[in-house]
Protein backbone atom coordinates (compact mmCIF):
# COMPACT_ATOMS: atom_id res chain seq x y z
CA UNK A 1 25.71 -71.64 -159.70
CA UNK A 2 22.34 -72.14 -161.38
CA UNK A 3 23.59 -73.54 -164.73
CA UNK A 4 26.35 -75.46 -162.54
CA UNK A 5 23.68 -77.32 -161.00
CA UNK A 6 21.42 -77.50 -163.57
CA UNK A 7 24.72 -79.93 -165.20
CA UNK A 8 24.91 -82.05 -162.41
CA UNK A 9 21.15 -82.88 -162.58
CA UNK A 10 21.60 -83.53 -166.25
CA UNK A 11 24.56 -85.64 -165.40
CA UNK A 12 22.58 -87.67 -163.01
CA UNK A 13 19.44 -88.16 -165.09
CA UNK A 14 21.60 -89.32 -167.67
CA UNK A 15 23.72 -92.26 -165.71
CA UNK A 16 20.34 -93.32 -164.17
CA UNK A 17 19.27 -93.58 -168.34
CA UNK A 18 22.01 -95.49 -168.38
CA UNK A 19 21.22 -97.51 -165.46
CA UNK A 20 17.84 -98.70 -166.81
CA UNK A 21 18.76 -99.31 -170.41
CA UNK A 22 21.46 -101.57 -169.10
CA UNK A 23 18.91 -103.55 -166.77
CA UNK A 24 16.51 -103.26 -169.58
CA UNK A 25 18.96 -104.81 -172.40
CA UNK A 26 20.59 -107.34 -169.91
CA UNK A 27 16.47 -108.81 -169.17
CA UNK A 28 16.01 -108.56 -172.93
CA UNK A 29 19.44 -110.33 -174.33
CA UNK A 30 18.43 -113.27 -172.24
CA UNK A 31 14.96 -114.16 -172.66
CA UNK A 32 15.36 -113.71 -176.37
CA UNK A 33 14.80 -117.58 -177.63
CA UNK A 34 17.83 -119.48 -178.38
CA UNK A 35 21.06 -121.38 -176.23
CA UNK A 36 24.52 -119.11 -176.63
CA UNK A 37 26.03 -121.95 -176.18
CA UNK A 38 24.35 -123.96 -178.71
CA UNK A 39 24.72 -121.29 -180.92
CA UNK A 40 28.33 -120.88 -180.16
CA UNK A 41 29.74 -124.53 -180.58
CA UNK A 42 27.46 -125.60 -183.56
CA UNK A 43 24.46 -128.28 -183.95
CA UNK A 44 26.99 -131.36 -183.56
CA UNK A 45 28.17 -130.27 -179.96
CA UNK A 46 26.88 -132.46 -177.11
CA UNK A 47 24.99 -131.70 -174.21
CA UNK A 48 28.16 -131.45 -171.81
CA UNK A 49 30.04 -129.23 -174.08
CA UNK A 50 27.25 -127.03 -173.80
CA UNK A 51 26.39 -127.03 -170.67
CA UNK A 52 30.42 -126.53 -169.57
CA UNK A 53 30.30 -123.56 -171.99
CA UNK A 54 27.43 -121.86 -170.34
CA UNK A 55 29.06 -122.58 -166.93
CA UNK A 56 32.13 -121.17 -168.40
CA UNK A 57 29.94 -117.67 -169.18
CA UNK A 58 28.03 -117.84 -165.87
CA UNK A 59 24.89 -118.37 -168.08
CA UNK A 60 23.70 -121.18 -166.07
CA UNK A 61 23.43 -118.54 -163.00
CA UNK A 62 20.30 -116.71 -161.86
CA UNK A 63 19.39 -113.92 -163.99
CA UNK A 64 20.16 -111.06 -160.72
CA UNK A 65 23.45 -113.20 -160.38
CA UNK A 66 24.31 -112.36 -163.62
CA UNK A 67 23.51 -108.51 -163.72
CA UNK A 68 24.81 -107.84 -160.56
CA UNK A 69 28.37 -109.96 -161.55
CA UNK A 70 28.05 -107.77 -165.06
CA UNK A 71 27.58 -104.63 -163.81
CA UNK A 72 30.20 -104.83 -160.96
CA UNK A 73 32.81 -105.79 -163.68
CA UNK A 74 31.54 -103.34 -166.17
CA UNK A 75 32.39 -100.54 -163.32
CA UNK A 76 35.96 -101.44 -163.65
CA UNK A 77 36.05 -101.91 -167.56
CA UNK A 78 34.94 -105.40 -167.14
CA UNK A 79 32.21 -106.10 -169.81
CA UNK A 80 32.50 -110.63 -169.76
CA UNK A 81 34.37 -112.14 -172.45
CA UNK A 82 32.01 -112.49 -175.93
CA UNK A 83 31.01 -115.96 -177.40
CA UNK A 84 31.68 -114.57 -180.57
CA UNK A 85 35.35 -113.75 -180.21
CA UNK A 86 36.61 -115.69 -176.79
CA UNK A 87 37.67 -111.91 -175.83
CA UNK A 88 36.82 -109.67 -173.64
CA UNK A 89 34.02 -107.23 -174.87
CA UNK A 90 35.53 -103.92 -173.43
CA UNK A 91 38.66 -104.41 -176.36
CA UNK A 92 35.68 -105.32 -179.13
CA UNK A 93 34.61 -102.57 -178.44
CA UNK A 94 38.02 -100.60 -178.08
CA UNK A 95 38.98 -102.25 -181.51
CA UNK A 96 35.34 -101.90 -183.14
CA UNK A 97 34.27 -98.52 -181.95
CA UNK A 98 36.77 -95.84 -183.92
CA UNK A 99 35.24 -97.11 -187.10
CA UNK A 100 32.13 -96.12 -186.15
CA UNK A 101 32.93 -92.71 -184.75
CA UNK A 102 34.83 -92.15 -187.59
CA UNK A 103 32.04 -92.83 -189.34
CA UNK A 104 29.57 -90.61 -187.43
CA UNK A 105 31.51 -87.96 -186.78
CA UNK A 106 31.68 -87.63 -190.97
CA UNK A 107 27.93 -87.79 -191.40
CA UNK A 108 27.66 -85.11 -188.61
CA UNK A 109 29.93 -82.89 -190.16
CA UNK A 110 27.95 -83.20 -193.65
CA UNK A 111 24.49 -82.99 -191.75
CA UNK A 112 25.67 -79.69 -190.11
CA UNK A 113 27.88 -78.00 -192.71
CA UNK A 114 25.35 -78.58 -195.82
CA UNK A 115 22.09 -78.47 -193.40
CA UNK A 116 22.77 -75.26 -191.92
CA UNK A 117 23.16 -72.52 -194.72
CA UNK A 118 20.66 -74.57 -197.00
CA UNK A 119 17.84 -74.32 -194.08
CA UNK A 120 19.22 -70.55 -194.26
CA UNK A 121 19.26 -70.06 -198.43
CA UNK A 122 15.39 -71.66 -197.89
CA UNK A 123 14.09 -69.53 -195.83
CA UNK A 124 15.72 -66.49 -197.43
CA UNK A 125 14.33 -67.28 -200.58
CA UNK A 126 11.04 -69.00 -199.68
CA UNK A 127 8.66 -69.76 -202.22
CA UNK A 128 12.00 -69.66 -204.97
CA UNK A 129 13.60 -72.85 -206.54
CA UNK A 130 16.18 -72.98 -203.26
CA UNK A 131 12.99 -73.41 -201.36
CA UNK A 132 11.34 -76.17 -203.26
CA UNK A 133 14.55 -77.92 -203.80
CA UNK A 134 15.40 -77.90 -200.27
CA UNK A 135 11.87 -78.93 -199.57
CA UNK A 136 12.29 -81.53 -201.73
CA UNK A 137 15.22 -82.96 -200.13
CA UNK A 138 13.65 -83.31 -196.74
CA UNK A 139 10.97 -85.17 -198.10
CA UNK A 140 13.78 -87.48 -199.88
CA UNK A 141 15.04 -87.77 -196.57
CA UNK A 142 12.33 -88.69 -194.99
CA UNK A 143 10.98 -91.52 -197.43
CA UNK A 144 13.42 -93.13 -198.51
CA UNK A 145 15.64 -95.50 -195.81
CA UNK A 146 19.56 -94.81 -195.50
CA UNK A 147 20.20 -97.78 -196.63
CA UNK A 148 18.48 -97.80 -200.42
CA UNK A 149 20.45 -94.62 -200.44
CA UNK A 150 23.17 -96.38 -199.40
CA UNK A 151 22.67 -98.75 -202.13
CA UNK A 152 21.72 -96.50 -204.73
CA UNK A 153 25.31 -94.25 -204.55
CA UNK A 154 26.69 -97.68 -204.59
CA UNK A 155 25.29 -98.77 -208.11
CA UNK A 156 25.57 -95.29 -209.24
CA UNK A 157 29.70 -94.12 -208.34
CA UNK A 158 30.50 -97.31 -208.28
CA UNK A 159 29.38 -99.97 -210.48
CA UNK A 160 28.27 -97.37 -213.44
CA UNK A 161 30.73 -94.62 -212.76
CA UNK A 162 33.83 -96.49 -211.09
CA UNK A 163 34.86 -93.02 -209.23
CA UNK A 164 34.55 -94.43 -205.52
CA UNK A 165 35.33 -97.44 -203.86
CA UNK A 166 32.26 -99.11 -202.42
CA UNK A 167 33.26 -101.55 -199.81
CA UNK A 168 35.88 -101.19 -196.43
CA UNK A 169 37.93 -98.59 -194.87
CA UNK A 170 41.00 -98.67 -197.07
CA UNK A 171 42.50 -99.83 -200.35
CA UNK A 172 43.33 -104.28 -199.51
CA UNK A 173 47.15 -103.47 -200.69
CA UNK A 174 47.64 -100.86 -197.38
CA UNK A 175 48.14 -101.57 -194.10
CA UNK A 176 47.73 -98.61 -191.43
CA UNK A 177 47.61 -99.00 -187.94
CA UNK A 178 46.03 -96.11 -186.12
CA UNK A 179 47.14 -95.51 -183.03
CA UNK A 180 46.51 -92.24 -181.60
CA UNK A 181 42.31 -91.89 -181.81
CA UNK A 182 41.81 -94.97 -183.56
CA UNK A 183 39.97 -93.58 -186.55
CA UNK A 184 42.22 -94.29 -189.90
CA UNK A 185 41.37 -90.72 -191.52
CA UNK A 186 42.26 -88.40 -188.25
CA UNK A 187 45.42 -90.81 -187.61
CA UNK A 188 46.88 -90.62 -191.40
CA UNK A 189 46.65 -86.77 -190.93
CA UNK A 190 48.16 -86.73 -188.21
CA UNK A 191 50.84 -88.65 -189.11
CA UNK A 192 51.35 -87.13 -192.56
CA UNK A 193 50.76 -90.60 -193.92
CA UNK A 194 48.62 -88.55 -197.39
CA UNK A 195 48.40 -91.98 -199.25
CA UNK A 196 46.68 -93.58 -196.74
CA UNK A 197 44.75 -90.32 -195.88
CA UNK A 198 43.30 -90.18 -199.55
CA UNK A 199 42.40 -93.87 -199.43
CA UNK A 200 40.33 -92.98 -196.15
CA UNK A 201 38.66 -90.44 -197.34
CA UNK A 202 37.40 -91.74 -200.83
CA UNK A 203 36.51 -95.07 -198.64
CA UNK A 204 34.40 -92.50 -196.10
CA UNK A 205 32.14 -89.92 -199.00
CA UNK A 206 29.81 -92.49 -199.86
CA UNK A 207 28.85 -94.08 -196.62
CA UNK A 208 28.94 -91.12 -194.70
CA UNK A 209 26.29 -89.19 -197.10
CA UNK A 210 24.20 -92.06 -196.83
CA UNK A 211 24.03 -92.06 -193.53
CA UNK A 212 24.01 -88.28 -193.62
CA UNK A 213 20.46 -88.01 -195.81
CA UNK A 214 17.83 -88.69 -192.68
CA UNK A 215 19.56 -86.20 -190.54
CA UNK A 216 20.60 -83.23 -193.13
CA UNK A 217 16.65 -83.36 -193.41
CA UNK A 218 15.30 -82.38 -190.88
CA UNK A 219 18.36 -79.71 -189.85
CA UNK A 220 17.16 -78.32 -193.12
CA UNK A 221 13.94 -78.32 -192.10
CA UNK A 222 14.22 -76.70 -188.76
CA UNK A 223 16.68 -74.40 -189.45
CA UNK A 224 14.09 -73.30 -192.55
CA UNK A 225 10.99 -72.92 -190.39
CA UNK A 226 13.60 -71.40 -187.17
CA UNK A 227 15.03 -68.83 -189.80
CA UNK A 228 11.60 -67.87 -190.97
CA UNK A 229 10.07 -67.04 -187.71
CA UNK A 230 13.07 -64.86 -186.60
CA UNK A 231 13.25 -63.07 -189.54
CA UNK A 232 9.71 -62.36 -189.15
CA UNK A 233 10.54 -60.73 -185.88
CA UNK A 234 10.12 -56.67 -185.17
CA UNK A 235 14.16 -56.15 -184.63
CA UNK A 236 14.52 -57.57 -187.90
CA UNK A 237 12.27 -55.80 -189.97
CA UNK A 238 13.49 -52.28 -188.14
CA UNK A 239 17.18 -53.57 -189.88
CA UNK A 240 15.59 -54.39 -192.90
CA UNK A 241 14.20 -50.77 -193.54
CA UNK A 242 17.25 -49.17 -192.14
CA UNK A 243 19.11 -51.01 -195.44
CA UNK A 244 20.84 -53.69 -193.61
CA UNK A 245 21.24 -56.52 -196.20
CA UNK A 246 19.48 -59.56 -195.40
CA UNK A 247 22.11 -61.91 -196.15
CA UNK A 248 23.88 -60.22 -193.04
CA UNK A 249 21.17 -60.02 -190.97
CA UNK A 250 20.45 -63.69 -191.50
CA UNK A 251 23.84 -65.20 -190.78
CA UNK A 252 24.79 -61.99 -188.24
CA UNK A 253 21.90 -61.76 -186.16
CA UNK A 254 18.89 -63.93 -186.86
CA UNK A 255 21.33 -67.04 -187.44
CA UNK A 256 22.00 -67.40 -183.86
CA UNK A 257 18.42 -67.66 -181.93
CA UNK A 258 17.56 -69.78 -184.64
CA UNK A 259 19.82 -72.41 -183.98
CA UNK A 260 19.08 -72.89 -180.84
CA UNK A 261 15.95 -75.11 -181.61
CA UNK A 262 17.84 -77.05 -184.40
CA UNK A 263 20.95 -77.73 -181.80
CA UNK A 264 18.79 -80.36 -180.43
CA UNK A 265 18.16 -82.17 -183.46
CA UNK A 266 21.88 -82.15 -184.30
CA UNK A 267 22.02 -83.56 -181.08
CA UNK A 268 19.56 -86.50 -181.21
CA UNK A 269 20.60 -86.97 -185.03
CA UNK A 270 24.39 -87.48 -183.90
CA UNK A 271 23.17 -90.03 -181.56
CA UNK A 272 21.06 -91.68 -183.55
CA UNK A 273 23.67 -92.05 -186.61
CA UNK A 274 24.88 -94.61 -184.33
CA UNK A 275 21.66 -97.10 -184.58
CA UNK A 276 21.62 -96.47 -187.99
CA UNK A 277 25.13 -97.25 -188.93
CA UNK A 278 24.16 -100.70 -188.21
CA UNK A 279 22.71 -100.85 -192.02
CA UNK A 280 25.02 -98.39 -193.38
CA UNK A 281 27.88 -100.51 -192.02
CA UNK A 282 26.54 -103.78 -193.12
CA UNK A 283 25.76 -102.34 -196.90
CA UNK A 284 29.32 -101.28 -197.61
CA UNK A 285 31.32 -103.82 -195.29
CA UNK A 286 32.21 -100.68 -192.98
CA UNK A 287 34.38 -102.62 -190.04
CA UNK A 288 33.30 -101.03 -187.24
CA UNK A 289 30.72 -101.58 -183.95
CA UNK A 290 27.83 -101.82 -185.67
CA UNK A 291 29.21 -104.67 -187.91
CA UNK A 292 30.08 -106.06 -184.69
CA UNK A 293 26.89 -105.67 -183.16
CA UNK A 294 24.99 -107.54 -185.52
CA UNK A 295 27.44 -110.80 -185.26
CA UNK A 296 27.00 -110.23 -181.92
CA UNK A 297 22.84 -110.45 -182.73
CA UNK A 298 23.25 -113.54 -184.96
CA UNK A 299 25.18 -115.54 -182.83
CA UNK A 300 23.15 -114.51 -179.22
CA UNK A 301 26.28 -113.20 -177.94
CA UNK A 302 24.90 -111.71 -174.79
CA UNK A 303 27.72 -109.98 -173.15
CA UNK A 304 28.59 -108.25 -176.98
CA UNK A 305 25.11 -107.88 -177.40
CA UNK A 306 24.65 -105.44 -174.15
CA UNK A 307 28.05 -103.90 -174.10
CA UNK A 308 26.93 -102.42 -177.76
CA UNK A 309 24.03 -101.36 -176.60
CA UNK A 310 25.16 -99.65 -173.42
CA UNK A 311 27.88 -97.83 -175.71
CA UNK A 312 24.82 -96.66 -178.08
CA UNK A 313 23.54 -95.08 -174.55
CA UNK A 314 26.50 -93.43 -173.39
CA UNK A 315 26.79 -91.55 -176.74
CA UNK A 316 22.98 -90.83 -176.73
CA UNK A 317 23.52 -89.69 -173.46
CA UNK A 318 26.78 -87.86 -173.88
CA UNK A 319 25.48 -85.97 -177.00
CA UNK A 320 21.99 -84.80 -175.40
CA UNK A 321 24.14 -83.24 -172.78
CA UNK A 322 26.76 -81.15 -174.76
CA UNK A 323 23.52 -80.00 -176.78
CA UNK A 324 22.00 -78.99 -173.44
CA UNK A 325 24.91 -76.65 -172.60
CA UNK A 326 25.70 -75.66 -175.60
CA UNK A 327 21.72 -74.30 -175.57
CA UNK A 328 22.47 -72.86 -172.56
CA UNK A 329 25.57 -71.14 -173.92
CA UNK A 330 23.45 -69.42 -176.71
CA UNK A 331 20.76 -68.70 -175.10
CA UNK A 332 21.08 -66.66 -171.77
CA UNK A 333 17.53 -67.10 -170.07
CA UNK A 334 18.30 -70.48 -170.09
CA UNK A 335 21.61 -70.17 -168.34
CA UNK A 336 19.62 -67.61 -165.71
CA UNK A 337 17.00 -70.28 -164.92
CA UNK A 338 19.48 -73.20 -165.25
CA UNK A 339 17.32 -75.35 -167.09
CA UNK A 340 16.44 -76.26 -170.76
């Protein structure tokens, strides 16, 4: 009953986040300098075409008139129709938001899969060349921006090497529609459509480790100094001189408690993928909601410009929760006192 109500408070706390941020970003969008409609219809529209397109978008209203005509349509899916496309935002997003998953959930998968047993191999063999080298990489990570890496794998398997393509989500000469989750890659396996799945997936290495870099960091890094201080622990060293090998005691039995600090990091780093895809996206022409986002940006489209924003939130939200239980899960005084 504990941990059952310790969800529902998370729940709430995180739709009243969601709450602010969209009173917050709705404020924002709009005192921003700069006419939608002016920016919409071009420098040789006239005053009345203007003005009739911000009547149009209920931009001429009062500011509470707006939010509380947004936010009653957003309720029922309703997000306003965008400048920037004459549609509404809700299918932008529909359309635009796959892309970026698809995009994420790659990065993720790279961040956790390589982050893990490296932060592992480190601490096992601290001091050793694993060590430095995974040292080394977190302070890579942590210098240099996504998007130089981004670059840099650009020039490097593309231009010089030729190996991978650098731009978009598939080869121009296919056409694929994806239909079942949206995302090209998970769609062409399911489908058995392999040309189109190979396509995908050369399309998705490059972009994904770049956006992958920041985040397989600092799970290195945590995991290292997590894996360290259990291994330092009294249970452990009673294994040790009992001839248990320390490979197995690391992945066995210290692997799990020290996770459970570096779950939240995944977290927060699977969230925050989705800010940074905005360069990532732009850098090699990746069609998805961050690309949208920033059109959105240029062009003052407020209704894109929040909707984005507000789905940022959700997935901020929505990933800060799973990592909540899933702490929870692992960790059984937190599921006796029902909170993290």
């Amino acid at each position: 009953m504990k941990y059952l109500s310790f969800f529902g408070r998370r729940s709430g706390q995180a739709i009243l986040v969601l709450f602010g941020l969209s009173i917050l970003m709705f404020v924002l969008a709009r005192i921003v300098p700069g006419d939608p409609g002016r920016l919409a219809l071009g420098p040789n529209a006239t005053n009345e075409q203007v003005r009739a397109l911000d009547h149009d978008f209920g931009i001429d209203q009062p500011l509470w008139t707006q939010y509380t005509r947004y936010i009653g349509g957003a309720v029922h899916g309703d997000f306003g129709t965008a400048i920037l496309t004459r549609r509404n935002v809700f299918d932008d997003l529909r359309d635009t938001f796959p892309a970026t998953l698809e995009l994420v959930l790659a990065s993720t998968l790279l961040v956790v899969v390589l982050g893990v047993p490296l932060g592992v191999l480190a601490a096992l063999n601290r001091d050793g060349p694993i060590d430095t080298a995974a040292r080394l990489l977190t302070l890579f990570g942590v210098a240099v921006p996504d998007f130089l890496v981004g670059i840099a794998l650009q020039i490097a398997f593309g231009y010089s090497l030729g190996i991978l393509p650098i731009t978009g989500q598939l080869d121009p000469n296919l056409q694929f529609h994806a239909g079942i989750t949206g995302m090209v890659a998970p769609d062409a396996l399911l489908t058995g459509n392999w040309h189109v799945l190979g396509s995908a997936l050369t399309h998705l290495i490059l972009p994904s480790i770049a956006l992958a870099v920041a985040g397989l960091s600092q799970v290195v890094r945590l995991v290292r100094a997590s894996m360290i201080e259990v291994l330092r622990r009294e249970h452990v060293r009673a294994m040790e001189l009992r001839g248990v090998p320390r490979v197995r005691i690391a992945f066995k039995y210290a692997l799990k408690p020290a996770l459970i600090p570096a779950l939240t990091i995944v977290g927060l780093t699977f969230a925050s993928l989705f800010g940074e895809a905005f360069l990532i996206e732009a850098v090699f022409g990746w069609p998805g909601v961050a690309s949208y986002g920033v059109r959105a940006m240029l062009e003052k489209d407020l209704n894109a410009i929040v909707g984005v924003v507000l789905i940022v939130g959700v997935m901020f939200s929505i990933s800060n929760l799973a990592m909540d239980l899933l702490r929870g899960y692992l960790d059984p005084r937190i599921r006796l006192k029902g909170t993290v």
